[in-house]
Protein backbone atom coordinates (compact mmCIF):
# COMPACT_ATOMS: atom_id res chain seq x y z
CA UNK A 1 -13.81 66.57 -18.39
CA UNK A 2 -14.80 64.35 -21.18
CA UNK A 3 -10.85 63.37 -21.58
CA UNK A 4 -10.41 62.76 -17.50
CA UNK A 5 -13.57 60.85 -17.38
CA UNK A 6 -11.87 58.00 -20.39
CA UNK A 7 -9.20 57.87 -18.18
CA UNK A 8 -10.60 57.14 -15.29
CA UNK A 9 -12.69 54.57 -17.38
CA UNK A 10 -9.49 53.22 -18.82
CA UNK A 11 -7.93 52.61 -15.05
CA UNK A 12 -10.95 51.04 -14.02
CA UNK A 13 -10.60 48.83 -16.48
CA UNK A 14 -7.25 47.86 -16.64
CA UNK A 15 -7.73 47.50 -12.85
CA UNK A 16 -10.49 44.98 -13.44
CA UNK A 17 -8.71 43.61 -15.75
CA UNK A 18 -5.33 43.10 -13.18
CA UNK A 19 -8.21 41.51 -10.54
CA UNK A 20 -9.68 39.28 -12.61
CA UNK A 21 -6.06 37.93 -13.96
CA UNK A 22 -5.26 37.51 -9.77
CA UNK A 23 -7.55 35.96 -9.27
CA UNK A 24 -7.71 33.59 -12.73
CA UNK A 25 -3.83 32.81 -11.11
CA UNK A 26 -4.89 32.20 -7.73
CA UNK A 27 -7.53 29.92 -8.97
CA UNK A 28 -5.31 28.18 -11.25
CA UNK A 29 -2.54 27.60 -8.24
CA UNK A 30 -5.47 26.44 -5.64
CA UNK A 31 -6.41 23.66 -8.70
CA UNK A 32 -2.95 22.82 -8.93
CA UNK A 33 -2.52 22.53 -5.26
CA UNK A 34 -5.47 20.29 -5.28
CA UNK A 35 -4.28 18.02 -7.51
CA UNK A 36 -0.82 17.69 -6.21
CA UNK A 37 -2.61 16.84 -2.73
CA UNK A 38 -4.78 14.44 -4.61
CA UNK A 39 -1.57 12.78 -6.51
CA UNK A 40 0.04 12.77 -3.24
CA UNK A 41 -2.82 10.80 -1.46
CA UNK A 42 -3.48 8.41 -4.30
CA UNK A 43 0.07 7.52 -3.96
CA UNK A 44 0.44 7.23 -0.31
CA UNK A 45 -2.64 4.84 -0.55
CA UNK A 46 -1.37 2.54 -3.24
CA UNK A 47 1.98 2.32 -1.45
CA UNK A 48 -0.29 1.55 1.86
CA UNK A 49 -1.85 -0.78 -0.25
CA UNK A 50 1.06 -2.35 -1.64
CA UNK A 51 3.38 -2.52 2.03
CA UNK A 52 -0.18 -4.60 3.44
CA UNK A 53 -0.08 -7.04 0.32
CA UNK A 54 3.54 -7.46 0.91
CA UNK A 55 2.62 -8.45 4.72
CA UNK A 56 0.24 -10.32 3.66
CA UNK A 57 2.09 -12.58 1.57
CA UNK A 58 4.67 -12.93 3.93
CA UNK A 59 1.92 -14.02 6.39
CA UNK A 60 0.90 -16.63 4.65
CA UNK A 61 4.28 -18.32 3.56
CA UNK A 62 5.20 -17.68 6.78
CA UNK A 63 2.28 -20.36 7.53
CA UNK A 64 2.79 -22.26 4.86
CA UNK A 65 6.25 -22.88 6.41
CA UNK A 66 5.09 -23.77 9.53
CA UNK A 67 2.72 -25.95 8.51
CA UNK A 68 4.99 -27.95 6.32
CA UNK A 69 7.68 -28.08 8.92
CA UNK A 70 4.87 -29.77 11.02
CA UNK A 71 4.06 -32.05 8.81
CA UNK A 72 7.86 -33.12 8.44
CA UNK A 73 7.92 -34.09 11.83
CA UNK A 74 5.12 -35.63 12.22
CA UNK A 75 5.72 -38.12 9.70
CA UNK A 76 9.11 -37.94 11.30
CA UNK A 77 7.92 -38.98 14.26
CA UNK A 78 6.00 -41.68 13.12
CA UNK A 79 8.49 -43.30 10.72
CA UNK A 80 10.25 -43.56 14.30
CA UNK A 81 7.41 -44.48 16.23
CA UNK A 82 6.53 -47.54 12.95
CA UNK A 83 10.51 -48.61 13.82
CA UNK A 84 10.76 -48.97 16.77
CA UNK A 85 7.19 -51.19 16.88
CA UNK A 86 8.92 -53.25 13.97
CA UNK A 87 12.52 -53.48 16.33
CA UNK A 88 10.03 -54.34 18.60
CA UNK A 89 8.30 -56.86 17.43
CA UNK A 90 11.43 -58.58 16.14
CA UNK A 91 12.96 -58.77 19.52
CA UNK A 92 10.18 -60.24 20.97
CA UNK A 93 9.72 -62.61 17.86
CA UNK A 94 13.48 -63.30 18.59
CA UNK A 95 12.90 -63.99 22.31
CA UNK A 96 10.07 -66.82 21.46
């Protein structure tokens, strides 16, 4: 009795032993899930991030662009504008 009743002891424990191990493993692969979902988000963020700076900066070239292209013709258009005045001017002076 005595002899059956230390083995039964020893199963139990080895058999706590084998559950707590399980579940020290499952524990340890849920944490390591975790962070891999963590690592994963952190990165699609910072890419996210990264793609709206990138717009951003295209953006604003883009305007800068624009605006200078503007500018070029305006002054374009008033170099023309100040010639033909002067072309003007002299054919009239001419005509006198």
């Amino acid at each position: 009795e005595n002899q059956r009743r230390e083995n039964q002891r020893r199963e139990n424990q080895r058999r706590e032993n084998q559950r707590r191990e399980n579940q020290r493993r499952e524990n340890q692969r849920r944490e390591n899930q975790r962070r891999e979902n963590q690592r994963r988000e952190n990165q699609r963020r910072e890419n996210q991030r990264r793609e709206n700076q990138r717009r951003e900066n295209q953006r604003r070239e883009n305007q800068r662009r624009e605006n200078q292209r503007r500018e070029n013709q305006r002054r374009e258009n008033q170099r023309r504008e100040n010639q033909r005045r002067e072309n003007q001017r002299r054919e009239n002076q001419r005509r006198e």
